[in-house]
C-alpha atoms as a PDB file:
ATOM      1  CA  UNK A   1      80.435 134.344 135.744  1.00  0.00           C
ATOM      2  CA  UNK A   2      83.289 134.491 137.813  1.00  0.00           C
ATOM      3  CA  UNK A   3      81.992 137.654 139.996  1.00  0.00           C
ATOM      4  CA  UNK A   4      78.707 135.427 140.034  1.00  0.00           C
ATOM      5  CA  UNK A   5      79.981 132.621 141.399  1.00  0.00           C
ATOM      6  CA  UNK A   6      81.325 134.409 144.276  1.00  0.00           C
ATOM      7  CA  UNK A   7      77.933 136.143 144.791  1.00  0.00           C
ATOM      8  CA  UNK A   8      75.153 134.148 143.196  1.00  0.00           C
ATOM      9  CA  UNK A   9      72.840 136.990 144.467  1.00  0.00           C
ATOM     10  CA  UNK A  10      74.378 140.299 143.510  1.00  0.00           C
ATOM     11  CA  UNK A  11      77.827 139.640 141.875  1.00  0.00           C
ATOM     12  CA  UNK A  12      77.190 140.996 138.602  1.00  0.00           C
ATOM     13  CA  UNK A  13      75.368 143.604 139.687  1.00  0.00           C
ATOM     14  CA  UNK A  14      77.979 144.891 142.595  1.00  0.00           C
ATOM     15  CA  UNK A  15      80.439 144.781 139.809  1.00  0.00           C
ATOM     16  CA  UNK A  16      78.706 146.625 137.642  1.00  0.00           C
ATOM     17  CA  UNK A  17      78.408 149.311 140.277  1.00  0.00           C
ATOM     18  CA  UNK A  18      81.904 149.323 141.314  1.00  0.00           C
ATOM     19  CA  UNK A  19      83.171 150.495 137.607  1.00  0.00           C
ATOM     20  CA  UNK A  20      82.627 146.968 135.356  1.00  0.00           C
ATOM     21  CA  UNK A  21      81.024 147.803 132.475  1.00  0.00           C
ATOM     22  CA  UNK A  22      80.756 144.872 130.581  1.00  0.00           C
ATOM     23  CA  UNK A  23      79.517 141.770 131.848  1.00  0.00           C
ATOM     24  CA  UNK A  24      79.660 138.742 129.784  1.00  0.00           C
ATOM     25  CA  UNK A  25      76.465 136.208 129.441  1.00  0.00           C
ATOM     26  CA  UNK A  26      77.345 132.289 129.312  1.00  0.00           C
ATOM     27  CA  UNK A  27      76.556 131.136 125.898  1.00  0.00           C
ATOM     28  CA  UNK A  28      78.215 128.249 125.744  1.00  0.00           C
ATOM     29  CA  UNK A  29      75.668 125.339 124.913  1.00  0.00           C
ATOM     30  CA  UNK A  30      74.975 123.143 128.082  1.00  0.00           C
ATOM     31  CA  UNK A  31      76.287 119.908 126.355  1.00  0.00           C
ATOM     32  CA  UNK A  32      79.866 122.047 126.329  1.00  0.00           C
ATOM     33  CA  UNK A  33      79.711 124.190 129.551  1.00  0.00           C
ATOM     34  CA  UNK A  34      81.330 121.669 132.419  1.00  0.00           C
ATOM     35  CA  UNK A  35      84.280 121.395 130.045  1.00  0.00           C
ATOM     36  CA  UNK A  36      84.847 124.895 130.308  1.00  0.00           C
ATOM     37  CA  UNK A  37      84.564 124.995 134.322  1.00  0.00           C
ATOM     38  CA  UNK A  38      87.519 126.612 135.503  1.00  0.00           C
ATOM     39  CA  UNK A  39      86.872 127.061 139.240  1.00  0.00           C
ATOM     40  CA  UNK A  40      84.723 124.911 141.278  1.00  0.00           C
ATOM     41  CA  UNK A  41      81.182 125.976 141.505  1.00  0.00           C
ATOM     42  CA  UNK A  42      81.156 128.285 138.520  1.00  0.00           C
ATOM     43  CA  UNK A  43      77.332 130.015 137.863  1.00  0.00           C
ATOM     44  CA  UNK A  44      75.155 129.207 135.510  1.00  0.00           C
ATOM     45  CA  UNK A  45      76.333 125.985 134.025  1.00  0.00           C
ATOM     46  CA  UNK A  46      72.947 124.177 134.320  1.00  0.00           C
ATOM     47  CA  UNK A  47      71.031 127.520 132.309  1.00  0.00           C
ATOM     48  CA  UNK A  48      70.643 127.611 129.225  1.00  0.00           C
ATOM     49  CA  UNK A  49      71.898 130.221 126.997  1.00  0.00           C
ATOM     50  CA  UNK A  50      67.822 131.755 126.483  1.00  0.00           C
ATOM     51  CA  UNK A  51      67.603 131.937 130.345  1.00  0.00           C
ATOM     52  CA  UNK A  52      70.849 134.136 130.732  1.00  0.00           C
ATOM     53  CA  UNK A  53      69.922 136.357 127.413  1.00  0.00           C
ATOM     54  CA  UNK A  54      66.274 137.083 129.233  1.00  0.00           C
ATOM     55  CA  UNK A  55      67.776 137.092 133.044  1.00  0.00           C
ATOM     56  CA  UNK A  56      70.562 139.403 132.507  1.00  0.00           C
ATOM     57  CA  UNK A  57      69.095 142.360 131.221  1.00  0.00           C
ATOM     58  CA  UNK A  58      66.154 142.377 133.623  1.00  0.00           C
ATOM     59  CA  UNK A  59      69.267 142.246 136.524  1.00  0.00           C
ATOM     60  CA  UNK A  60      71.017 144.897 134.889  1.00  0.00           C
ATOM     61  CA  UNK A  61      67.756 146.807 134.361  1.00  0.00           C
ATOM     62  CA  UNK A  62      67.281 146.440 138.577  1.00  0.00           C
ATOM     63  CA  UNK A  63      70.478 148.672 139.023  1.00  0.00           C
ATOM     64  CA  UNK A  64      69.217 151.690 136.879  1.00  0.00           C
ATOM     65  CA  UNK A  65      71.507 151.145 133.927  1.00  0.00           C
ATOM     66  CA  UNK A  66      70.445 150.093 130.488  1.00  0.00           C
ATOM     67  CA  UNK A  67      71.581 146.952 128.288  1.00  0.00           C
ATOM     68  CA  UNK A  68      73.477 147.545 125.430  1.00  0.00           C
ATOM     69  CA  UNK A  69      72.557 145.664 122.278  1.00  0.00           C
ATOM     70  CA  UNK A  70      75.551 146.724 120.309  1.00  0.00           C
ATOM     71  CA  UNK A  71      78.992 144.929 119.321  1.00  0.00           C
ATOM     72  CA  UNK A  72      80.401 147.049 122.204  1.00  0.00           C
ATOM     73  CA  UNK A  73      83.652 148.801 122.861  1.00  0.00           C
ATOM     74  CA  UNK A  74      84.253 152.244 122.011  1.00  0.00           C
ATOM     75  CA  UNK A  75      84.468 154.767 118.594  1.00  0.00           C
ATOM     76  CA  UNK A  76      87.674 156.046 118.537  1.00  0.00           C
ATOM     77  CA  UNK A  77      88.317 159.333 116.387  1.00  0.00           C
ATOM     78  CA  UNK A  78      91.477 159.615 114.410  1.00  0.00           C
ATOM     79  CA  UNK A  79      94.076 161.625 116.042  1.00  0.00           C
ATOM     80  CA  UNK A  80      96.604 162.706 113.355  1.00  0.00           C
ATOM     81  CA  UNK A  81      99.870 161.413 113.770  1.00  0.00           C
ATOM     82  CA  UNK A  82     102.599 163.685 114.305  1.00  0.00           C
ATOM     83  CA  UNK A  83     105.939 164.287 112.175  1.00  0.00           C
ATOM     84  CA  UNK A  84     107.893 162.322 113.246  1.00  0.00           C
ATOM     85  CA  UNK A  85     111.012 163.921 111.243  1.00  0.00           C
ATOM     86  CA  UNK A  86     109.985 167.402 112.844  1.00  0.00           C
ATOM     87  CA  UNK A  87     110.115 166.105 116.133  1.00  0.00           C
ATOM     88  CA  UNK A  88     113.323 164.359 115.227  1.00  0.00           C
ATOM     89  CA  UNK A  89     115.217 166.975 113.783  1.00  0.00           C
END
């Protein structure tokens, strides 16, 4: 939200195209959200948490990427872990 309240228009999208790659919808139910305004004008605390799930992925859609509907992050494979008492010794 922060990147959109500096750019209602395009600030999620720009940052998504300068290297973000997660952006983060407001879910926070509207009774809740002005207690969680941080900065002054902060997007999207009059929509509802059904407008930003059907908004956002049509905007990120617009830029040529695709939404991700996973828990995120990254698999990591196991490295194994070297002696330590070799190197050591």
């Amino acid at each position: 939200t922060a990147l959109a309240t500096l750019d209602p228009s395009w600030g999620r999208e720009r940052g998504l195209l300068r290297g973000a790659n997660v952006v983060m919808p407001n879910l926070t139910p509207p009774d809740y959200r002005q207690l969680y305004e941080i900065y002054p004008g902060k997007a999207c605390v009059n929509e509802t948490a059904e407008a930003c799930g059907s908004c956002l992925p049509s905007r990120i859609r617009m830029i040529g990427r695709v939404p991700g509907t996973g828990p995120g992050g990254r698999k990591r494979t196991q490295k194994p872990k070297p002696d330590l008492g070799a190197v050591l010794a």
